[in-house]
N, C-alpha and C. Protein backbone atom coordinates (compact mmCIF):
# COMPACT_ATOMS: atom_id res chain seq x y z
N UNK A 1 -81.78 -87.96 21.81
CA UNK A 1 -82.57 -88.30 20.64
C UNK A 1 -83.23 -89.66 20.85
N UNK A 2 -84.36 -89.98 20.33
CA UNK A 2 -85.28 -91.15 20.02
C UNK A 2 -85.17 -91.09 18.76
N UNK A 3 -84.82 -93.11 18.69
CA UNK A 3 -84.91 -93.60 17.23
C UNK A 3 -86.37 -94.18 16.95
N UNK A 4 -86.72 -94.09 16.12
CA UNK A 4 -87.90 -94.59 15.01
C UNK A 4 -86.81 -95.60 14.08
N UNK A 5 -88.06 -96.42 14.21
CA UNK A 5 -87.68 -97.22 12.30
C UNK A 5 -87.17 -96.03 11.22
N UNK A 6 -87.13 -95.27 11.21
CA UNK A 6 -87.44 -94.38 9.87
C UNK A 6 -86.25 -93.22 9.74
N UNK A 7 -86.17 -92.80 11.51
CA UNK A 7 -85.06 -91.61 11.19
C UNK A 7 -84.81 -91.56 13.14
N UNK A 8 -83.88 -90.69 13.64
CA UNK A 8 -83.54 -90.04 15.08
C UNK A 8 -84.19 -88.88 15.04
N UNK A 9 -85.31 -88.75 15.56
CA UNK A 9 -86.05 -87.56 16.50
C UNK A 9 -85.24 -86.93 17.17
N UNK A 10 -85.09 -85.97 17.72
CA UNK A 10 -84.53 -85.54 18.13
C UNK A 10 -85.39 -85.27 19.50
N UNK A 11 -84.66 -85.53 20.85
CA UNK A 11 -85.02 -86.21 22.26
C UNK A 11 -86.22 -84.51 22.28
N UNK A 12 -87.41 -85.16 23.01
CA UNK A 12 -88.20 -84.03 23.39
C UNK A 12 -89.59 -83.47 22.48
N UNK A 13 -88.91 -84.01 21.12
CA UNK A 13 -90.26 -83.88 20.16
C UNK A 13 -91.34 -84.34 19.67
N UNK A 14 -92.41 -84.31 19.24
CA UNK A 14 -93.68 -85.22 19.46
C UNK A 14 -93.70 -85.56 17.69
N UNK A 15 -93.97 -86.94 17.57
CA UNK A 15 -94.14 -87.49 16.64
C UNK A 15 -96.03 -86.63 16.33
N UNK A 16 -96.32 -86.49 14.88
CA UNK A 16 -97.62 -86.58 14.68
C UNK A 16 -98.13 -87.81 14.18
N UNK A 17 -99.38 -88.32 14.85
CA UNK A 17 -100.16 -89.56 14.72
C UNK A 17 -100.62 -89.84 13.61
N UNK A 18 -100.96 -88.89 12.91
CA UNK A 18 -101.61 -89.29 11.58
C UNK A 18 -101.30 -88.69 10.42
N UNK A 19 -99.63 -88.49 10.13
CA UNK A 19 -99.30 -87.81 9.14
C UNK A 19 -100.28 -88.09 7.25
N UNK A 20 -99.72 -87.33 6.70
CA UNK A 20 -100.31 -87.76 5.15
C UNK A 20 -100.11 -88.89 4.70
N UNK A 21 -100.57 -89.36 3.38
CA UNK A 21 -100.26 -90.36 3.23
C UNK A 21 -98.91 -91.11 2.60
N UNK A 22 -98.28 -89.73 1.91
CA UNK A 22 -96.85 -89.86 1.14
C UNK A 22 -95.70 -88.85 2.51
N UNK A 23 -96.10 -89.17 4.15
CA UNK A 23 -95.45 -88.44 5.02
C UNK A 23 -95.17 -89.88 5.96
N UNK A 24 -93.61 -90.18 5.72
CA UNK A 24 -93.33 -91.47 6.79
C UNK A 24 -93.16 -91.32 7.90
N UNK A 25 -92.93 -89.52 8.44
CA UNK A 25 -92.73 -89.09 9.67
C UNK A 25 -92.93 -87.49 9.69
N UNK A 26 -93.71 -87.08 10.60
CA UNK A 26 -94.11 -85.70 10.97
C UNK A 26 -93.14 -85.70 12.43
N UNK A 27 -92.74 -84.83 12.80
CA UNK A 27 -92.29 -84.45 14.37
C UNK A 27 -92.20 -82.63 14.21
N UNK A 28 -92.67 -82.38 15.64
CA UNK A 28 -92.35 -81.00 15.86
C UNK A 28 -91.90 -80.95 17.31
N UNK A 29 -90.99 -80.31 17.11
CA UNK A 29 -90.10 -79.66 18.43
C UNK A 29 -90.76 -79.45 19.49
N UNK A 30 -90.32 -79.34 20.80
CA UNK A 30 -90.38 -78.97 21.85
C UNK A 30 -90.66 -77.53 22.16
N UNK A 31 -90.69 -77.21 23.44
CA UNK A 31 -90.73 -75.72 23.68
C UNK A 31 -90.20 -75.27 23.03
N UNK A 32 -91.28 -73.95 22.14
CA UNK A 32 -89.99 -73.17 20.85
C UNK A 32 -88.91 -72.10 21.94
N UNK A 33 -87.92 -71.96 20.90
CA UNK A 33 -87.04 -71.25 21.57
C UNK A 33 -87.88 -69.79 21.68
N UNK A 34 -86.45 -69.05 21.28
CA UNK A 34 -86.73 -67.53 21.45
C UNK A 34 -88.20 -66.98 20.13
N UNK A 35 -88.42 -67.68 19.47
CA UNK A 35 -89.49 -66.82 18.15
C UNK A 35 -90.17 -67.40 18.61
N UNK A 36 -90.65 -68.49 19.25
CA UNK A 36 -91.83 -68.59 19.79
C UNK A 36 -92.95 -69.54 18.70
N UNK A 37 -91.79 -70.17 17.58
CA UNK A 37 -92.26 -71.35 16.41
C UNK A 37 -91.76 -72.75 16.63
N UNK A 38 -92.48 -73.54 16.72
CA UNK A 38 -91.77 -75.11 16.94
C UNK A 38 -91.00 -75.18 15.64
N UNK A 39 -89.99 -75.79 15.95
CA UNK A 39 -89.24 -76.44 14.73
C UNK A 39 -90.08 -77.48 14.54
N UNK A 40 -90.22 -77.91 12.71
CA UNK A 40 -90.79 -79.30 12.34
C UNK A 40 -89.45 -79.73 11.46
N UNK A 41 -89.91 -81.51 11.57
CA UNK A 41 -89.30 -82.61 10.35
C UNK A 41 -90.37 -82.98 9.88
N UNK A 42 -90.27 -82.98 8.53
CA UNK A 42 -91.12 -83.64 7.62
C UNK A 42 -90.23 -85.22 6.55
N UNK A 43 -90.39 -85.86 6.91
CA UNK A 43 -89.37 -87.39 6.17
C UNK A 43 -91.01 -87.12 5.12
N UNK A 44 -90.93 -87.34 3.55
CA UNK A 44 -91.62 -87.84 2.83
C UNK A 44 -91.49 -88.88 1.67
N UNK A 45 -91.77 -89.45 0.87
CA UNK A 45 -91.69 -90.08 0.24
C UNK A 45 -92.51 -89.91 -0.92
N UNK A 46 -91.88 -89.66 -2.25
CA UNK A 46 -92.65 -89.14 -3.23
C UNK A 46 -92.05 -90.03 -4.69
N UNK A 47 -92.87 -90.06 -5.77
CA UNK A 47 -92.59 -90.98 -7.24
C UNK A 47 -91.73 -89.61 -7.50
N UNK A 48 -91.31 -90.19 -8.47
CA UNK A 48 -90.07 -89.21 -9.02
C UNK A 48 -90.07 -89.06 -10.31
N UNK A 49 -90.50 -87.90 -11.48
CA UNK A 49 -90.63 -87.96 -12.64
C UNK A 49 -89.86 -88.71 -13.58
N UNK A 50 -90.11 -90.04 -14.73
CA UNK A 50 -89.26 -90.03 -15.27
C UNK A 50 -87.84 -89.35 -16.19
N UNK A 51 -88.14 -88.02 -16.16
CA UNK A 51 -87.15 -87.33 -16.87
C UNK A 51 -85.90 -87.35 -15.50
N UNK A 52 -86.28 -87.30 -14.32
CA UNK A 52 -85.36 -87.50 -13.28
C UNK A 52 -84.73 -88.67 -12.36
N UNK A 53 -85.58 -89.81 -13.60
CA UNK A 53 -85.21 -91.08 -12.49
C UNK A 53 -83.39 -91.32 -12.56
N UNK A 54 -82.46 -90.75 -13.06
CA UNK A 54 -81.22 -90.50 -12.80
C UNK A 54 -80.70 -89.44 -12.65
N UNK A 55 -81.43 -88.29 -12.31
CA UNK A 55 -80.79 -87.00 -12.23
C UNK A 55 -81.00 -86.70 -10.96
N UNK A 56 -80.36 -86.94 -9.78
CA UNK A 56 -81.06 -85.88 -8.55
C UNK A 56 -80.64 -84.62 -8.39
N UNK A 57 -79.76 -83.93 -8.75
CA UNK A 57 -79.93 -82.63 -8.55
C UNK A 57 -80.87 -82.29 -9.90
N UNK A 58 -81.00 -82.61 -11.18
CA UNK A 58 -82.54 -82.43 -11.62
C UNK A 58 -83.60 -81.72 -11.18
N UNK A 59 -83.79 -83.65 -10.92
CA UNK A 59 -85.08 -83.42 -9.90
C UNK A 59 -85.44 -82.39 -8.34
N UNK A 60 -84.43 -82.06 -7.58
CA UNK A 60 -84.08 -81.40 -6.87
C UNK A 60 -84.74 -79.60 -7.36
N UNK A 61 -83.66 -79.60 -8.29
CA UNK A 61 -83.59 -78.22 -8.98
C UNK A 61 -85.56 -77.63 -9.56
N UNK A 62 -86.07 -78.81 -9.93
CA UNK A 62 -87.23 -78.80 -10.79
C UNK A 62 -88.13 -78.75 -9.35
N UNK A 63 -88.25 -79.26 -8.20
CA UNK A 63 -88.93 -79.21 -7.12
C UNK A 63 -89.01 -78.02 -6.37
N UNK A 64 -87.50 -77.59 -6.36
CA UNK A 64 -87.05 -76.04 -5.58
C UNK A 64 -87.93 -74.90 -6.38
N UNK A 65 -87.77 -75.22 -7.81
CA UNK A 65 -88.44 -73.99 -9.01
C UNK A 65 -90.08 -74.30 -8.47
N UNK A 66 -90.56 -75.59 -7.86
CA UNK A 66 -92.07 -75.35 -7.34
C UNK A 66 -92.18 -74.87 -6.19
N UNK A 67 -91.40 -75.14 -5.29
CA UNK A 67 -91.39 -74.35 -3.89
C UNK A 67 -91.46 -72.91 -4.15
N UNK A 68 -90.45 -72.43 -4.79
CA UNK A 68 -90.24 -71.15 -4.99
C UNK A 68 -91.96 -70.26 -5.49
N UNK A 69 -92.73 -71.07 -6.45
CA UNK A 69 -94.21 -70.47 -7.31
C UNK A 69 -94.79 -70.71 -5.64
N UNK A 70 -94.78 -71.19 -4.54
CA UNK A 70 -96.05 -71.91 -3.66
C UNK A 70 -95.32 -70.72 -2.20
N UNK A 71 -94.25 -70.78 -2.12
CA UNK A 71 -93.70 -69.84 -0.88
C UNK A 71 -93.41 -68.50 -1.01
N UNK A 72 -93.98 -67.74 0.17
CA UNK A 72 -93.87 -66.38 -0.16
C UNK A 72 -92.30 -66.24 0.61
N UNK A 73 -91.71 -64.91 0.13
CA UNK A 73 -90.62 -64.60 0.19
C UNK A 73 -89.23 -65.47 -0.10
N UNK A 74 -89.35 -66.56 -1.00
CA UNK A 74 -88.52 -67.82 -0.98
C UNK A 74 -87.49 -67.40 -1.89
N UNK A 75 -86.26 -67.76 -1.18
CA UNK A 75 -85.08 -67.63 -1.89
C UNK A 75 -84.15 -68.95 -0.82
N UNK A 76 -83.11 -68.92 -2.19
CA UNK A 76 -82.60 -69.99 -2.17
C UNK A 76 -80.93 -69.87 -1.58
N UNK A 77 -80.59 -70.16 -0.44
CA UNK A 77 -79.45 -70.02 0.40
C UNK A 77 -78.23 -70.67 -0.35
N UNK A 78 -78.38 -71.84 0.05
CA UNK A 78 -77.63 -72.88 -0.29
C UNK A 78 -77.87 -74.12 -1.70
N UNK A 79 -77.22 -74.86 -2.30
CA UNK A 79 -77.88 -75.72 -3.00
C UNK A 79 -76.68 -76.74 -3.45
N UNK A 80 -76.76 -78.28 -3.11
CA UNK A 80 -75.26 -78.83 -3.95
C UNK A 80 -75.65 -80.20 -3.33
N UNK A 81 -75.05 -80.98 -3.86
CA UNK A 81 -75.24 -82.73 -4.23
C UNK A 81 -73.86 -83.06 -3.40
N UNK A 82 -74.12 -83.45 -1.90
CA UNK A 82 -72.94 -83.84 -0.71
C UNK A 82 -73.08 -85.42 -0.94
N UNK A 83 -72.29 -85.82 -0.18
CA UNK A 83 -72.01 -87.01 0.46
C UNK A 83 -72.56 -87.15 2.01
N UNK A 84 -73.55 -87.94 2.22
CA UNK A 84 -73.87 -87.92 3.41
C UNK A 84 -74.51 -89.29 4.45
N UNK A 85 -73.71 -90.09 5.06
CA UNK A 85 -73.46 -91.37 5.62
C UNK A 85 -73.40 -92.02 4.37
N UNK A 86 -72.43 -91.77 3.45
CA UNK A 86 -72.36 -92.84 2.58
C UNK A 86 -73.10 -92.49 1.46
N UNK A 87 -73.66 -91.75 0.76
CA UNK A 87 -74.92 -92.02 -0.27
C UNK A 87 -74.85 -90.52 -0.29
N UNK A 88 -75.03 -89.99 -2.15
CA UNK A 88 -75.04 -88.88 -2.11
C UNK A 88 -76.33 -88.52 -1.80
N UNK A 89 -76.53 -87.23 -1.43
CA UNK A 89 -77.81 -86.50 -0.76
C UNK A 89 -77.77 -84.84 -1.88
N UNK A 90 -79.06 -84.63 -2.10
CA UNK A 90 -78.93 -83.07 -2.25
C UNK A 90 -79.64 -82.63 -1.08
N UNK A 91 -78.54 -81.61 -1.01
CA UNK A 91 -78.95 -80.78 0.12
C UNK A 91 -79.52 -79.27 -0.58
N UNK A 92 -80.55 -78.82 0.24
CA UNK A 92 -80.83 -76.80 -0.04
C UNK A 92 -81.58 -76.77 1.39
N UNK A 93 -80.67 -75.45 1.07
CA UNK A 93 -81.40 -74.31 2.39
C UNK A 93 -82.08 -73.30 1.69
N UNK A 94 -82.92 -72.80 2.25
CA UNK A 94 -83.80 -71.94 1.60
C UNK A 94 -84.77 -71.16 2.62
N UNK A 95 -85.34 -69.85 2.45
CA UNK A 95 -85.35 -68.77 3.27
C UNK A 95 -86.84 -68.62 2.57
N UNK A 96 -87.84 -68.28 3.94
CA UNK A 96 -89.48 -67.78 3.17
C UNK A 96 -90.14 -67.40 4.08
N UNK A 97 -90.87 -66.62 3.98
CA UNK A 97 -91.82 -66.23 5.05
C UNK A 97 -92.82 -66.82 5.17
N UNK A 98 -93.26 -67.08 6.71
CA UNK A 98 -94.23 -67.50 7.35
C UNK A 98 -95.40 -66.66 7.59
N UNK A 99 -96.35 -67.14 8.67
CA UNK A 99 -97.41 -65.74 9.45
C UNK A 99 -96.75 -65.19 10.25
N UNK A 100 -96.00 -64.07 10.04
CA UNK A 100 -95.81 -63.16 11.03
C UNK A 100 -93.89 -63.30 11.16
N UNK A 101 -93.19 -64.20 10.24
CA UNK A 101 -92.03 -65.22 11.03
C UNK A 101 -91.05 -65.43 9.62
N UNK A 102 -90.07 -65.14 9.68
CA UNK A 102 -89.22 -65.70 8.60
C UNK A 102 -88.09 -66.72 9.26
N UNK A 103 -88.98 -67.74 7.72
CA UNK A 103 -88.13 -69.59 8.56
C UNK A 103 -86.97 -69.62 7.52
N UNK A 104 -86.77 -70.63 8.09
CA UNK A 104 -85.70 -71.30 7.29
C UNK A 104 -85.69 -72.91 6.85
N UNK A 105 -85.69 -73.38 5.79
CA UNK A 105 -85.97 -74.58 6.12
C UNK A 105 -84.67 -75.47 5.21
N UNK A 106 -83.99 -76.58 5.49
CA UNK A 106 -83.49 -76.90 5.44
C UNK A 106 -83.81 -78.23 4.47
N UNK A 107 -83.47 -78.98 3.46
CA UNK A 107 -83.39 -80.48 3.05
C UNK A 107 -82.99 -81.08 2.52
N UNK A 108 -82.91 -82.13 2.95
CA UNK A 108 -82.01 -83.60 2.13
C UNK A 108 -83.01 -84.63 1.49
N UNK A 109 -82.06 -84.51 0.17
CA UNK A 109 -83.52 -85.67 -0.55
C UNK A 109 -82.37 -86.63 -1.51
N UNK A 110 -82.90 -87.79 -1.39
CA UNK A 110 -82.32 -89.11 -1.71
C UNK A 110 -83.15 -90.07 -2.93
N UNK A 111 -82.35 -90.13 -4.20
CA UNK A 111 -82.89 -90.62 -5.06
C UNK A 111 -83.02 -92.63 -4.91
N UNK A 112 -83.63 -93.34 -5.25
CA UNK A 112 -83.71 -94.53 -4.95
C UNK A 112 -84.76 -95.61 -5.97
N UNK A 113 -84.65 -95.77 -6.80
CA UNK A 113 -85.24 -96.70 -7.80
C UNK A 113 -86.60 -96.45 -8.18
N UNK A 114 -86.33 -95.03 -8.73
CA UNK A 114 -87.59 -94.34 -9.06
C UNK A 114 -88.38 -93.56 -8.00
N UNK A 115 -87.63 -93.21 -6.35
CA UNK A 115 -88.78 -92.98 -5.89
C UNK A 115 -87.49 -91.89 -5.19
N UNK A 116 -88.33 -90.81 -4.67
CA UNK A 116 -87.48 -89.98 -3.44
C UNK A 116 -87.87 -89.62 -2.48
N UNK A 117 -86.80 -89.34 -1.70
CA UNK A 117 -87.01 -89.59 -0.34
C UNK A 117 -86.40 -87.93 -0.06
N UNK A 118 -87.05 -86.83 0.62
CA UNK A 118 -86.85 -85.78 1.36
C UNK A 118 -87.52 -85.67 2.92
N UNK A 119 -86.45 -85.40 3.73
CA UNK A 119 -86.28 -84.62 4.97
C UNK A 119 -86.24 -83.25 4.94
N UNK A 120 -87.65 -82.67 5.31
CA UNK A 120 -87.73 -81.26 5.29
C UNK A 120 -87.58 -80.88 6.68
N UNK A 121 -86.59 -80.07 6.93
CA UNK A 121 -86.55 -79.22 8.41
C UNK A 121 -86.64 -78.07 8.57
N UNK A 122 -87.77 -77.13 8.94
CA UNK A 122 -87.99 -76.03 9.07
C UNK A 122 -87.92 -75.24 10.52
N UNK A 123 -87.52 -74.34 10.86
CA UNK A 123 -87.17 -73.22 11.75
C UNK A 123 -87.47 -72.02 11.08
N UNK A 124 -87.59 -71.57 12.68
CA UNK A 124 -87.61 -69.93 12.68
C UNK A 124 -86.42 -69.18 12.71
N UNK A 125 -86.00 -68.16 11.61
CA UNK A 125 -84.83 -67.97 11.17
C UNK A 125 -84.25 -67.30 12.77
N UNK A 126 -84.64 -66.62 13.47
CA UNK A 126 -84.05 -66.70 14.82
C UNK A 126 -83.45 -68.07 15.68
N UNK A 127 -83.95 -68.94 15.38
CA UNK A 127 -83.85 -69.82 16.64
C UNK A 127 -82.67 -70.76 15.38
N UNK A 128 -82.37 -70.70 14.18
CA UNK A 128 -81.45 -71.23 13.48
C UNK A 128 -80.49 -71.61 13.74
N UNK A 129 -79.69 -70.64 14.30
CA UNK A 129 -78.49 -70.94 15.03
C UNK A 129 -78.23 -71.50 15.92
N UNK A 130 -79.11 -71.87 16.82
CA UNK A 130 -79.08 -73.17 17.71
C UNK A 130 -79.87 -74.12 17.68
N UNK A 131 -80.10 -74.45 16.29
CA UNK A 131 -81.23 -75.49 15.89
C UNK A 131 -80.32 -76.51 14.78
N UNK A 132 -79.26 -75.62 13.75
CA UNK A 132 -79.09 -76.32 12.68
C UNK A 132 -78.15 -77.89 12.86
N UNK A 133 -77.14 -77.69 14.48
CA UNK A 133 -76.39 -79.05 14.47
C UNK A 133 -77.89 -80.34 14.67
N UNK A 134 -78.55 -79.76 15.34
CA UNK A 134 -79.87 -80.65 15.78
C UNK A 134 -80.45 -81.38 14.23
N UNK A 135 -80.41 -80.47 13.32
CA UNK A 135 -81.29 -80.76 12.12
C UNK A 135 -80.26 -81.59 11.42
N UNK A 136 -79.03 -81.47 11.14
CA UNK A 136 -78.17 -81.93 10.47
C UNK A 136 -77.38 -83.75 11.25
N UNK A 137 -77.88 -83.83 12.57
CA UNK A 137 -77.89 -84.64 13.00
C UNK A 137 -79.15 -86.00 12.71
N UNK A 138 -80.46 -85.26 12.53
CA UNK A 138 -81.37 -85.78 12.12
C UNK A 138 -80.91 -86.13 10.34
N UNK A 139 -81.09 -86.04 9.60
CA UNK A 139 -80.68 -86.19 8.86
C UNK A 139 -79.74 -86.96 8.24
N UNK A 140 -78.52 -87.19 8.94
CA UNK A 140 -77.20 -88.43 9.30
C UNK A 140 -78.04 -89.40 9.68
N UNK A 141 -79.22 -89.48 9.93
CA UNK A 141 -79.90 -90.79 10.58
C UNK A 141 -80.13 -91.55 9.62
N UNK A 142 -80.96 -90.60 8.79
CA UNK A 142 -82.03 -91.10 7.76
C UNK A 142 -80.88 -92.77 7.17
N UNK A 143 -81.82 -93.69 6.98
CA UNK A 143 -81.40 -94.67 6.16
C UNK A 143 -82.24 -94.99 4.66
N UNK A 144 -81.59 -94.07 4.15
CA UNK A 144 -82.66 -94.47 2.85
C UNK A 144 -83.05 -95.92 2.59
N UNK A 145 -82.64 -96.74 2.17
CA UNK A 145 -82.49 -97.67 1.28
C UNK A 145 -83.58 -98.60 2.61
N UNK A 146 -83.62 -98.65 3.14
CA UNK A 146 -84.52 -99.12 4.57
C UNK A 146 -85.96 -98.37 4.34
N UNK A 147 -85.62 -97.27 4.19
CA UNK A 147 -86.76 -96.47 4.02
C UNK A 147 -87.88 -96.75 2.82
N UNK A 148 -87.08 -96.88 1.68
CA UNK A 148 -88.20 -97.07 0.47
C UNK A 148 -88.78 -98.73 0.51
N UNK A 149 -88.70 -99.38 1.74
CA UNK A 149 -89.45 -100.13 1.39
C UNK A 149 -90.83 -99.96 2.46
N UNK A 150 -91.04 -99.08 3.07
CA UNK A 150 -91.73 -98.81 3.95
C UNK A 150 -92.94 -98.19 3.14
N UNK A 151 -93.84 -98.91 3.54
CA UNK A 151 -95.67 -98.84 3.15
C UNK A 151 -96.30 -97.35 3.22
């Protein structure tokens, strides 16, 4: 793995140069495995409604209900408010179809003085199983509180 200011890449993957403007880090994987889809990380940084500036699974819950209207085939795997390096995290996994490809995408999002912070990791539901220690390692990186002060 390669560290960034921001999060651990995971060794082999290409940062994108000119992510969005609420995107602190784009990376996509290396040679895809067997489906033949790069894995991506998406780190973003987004305002956080006041009805949620103390609720993160809330806010969480109210974001997933928009994913769900915007992704085709989306259903929801996993969903629950962990402990993760210290600082609670909500985590969801969640299942949707792509072109041609059913992913999987994985994330952790971190509430922080009005603002949040999600790590989106997406795969191809084939290549999952030897992708998810990789993603969940990324993720243990993240330093929030470092993070929200970043421009």
């Amino acid at each position: 793995m390669t560290t960034t200011p921001l999060l651990t890449v995971p060794l082999g993957w290409h940062h994108h140069p000119d992510p969005a403007p609420d995107v602190l880090v784009a990376a996509r994987g290396g040679p895809p495995l067997g489906s033949g889809v790069a894995p991506e990380l998406v780190l973003r940084r987004t305002e956080v409604p006041a009805r949620h500036l103390d609720d993160l699974a809330g806010w969480r819950a109210s974001a997933l209900a928009g994913l769900g209207r915007l992704l085709d085939g989306f259903a929801v795997e996993d969903e629950e408010v962990i402990e993760l390096e210290g600082r609670d995290v909500a985590y969801a996994r969640f299942g949707h179809r792509g072109v041609g490809v059913d992913l999987v995408t994985e994330q952790w999002s971190w509430l922080l003085g009005g603002r949040g912070l999600t790590l989106s990791a997406t795969v191809a539901l084939e290549d999952y199983a030897d992708l998810y220690d990789v993603l969940e390692d990324a993720a243990g990186s993240v330093e929030p509180g470092a993070l929200m002060t970043v421009v």
